[in-house]
Protein backbone atom coordinates (compact mmCIF):
# COMPACT_ATOMS: atom_id res chain seq x y z
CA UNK A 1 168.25 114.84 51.86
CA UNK A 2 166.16 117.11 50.30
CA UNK A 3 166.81 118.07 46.42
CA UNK A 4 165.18 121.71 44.88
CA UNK A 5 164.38 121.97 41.94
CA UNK A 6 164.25 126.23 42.40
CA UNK A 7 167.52 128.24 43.50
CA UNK A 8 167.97 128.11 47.08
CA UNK A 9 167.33 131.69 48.55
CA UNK A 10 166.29 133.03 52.44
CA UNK A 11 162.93 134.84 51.34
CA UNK A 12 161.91 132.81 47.75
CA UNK A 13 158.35 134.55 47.36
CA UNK A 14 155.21 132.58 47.79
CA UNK A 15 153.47 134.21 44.46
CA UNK A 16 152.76 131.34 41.61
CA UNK A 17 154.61 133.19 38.92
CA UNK A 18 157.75 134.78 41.02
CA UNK A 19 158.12 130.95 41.97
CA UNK A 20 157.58 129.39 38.78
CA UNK A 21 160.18 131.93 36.84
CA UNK A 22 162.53 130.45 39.75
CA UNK A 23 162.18 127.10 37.95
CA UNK A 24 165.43 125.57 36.21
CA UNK A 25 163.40 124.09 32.83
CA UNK A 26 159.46 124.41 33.17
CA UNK A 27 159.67 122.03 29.97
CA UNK A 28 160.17 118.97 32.84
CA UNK A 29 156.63 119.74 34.29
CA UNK A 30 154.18 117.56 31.85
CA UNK A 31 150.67 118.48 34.13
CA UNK A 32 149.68 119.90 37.32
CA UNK A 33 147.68 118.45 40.30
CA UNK A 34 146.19 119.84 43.06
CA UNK A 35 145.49 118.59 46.24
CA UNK A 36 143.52 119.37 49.39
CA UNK A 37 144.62 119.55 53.02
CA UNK A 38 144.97 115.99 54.79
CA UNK A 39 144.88 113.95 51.16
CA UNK A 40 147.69 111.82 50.52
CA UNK A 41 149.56 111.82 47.68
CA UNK A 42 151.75 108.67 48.00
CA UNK A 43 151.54 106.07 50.44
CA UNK A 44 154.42 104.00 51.58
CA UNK A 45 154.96 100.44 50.57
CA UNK A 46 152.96 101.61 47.14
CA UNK A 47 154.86 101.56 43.77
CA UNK A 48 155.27 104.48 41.08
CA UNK A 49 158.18 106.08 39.33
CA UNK A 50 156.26 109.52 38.89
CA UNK A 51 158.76 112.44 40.12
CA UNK A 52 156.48 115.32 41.35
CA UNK A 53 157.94 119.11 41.90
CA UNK A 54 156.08 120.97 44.73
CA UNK A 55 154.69 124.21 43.07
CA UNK A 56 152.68 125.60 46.01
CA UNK A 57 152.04 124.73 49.83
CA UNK A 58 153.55 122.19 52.15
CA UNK A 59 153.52 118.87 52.46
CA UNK A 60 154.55 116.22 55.32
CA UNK A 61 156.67 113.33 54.30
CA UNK A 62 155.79 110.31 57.47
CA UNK A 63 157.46 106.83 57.97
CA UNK A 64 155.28 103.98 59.61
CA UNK A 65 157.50 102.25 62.46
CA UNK A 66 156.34 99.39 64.52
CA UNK A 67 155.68 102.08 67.41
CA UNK A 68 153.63 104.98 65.29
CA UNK A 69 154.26 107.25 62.68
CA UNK A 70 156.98 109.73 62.34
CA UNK A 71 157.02 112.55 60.37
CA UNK A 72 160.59 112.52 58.95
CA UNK A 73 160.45 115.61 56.78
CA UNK A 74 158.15 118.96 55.94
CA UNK A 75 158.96 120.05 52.17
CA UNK A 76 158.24 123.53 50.72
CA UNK A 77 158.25 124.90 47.00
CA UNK A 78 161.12 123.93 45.08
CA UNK A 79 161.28 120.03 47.15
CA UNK A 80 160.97 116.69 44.95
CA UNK A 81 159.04 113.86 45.60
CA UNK A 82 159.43 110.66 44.24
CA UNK A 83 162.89 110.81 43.61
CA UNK A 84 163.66 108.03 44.85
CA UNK A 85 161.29 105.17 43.44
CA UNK A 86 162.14 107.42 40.19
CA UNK A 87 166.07 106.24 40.78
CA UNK A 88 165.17 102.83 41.44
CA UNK A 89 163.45 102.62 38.47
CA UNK A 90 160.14 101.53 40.13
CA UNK A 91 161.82 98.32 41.71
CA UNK A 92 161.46 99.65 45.38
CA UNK A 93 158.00 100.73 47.44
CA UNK A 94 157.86 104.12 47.95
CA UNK A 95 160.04 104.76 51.13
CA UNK A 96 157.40 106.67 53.04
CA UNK A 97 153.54 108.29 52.54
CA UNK A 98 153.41 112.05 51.83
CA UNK A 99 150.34 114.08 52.88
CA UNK A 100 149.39 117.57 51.77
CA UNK A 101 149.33 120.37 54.72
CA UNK A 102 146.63 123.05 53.35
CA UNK A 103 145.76 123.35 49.99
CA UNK A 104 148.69 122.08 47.47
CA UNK A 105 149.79 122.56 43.66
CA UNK A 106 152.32 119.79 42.27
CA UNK A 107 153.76 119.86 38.99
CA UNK A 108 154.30 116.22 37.20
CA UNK A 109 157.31 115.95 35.70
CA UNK A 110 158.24 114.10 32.54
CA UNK A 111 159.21 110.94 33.41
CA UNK A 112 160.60 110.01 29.94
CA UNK A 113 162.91 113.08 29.05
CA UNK A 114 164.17 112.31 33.16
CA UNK A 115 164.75 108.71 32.17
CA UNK A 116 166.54 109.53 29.01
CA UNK A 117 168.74 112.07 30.68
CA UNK A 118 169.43 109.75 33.59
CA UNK A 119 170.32 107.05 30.96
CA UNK A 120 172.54 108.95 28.82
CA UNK A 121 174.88 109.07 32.81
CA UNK A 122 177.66 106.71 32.70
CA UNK A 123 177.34 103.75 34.27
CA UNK A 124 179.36 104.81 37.02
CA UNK A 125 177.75 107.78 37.78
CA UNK A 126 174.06 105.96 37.76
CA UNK A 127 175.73 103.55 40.36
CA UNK A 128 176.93 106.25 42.62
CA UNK A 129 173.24 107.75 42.12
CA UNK A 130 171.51 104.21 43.23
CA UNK A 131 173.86 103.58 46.12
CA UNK A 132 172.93 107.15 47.15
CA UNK A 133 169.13 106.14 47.01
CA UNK A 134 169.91 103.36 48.85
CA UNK A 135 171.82 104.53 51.67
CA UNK A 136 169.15 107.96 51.61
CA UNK A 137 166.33 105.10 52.53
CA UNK A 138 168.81 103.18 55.24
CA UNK A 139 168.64 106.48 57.27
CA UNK A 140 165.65 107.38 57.03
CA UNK A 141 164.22 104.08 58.56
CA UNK A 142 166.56 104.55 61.24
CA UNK A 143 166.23 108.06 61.93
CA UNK A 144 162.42 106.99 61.75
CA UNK A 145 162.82 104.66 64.10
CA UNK A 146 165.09 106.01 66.45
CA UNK A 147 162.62 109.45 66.94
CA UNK A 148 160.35 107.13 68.66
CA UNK A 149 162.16 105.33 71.18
């Protein structure tokens, strides 16, 4: 499952400011990061509740398995990261270790205005939300674990 944060187009331009007047609210981004090719931004098992929007550049999302890793997902401009330790509230490891391909610009979002937003969600809602976190990382460790055999 991959979530944008920019409309979803064929062509969205690669320019810094075509992309970032694609954004829905640039109030959400709090800072900016940037990271070289090969550096790792998260690393599975780790904890952290930061949600990150990719500004610029690629990155590779991999799974460890008992047999190797498995690269379960390439993300673009527009892709989250984070989401899901961000839904858990921090109570789950991060489901997998993300890597930058090339050089990469992340936005930080604000973690406080997302919390209060999510919070303000009726309880109902939240719950659909965490059982779709939870079933998001069920398939992913199987899909991980199935590309290998």
């Amino acid at each position: 499952m991959s979530l944008h944060f920019f409309p979803q187009r064929q062509n969205i331009s690669h320019e810094r400011d075509t992309v970032m007047s694609e954004m829905v609210d640039l109030l959400y981004i709090r800072d900016e990061e940037t990271h070289s090719d090969g550096q790792v931004i998260f690393q599975e098992g780790t904890f952290g509740d930061w949600v990150y929007v990719l500004i610029e550049g690629q990155l590779k999302v991999v799974k460890n398995t008992p047999k190797g890793e498995v690269t379960v997902a390439t993300l673009r401009e527009g892709d989250f990261i984070g989401e899901l330790e961000f839904l858990d509230m921090g109570k789950e490891p991060r489901s997998a270790t993300v890597v930058a391909v090339g050089e990469v610009k992340l936005g930080v979002l604000d973690r406080d205005r997302l919390r209060r937003e999510y919070e303000s969600l009726s309880p109902d809602f939240r719950l659909l939300i965490r059982t779709l976190v939870h079933r998001t990382r069920r398939i992913t460790q199987l899909a991980a674990s199935l590309a290998l055999t």
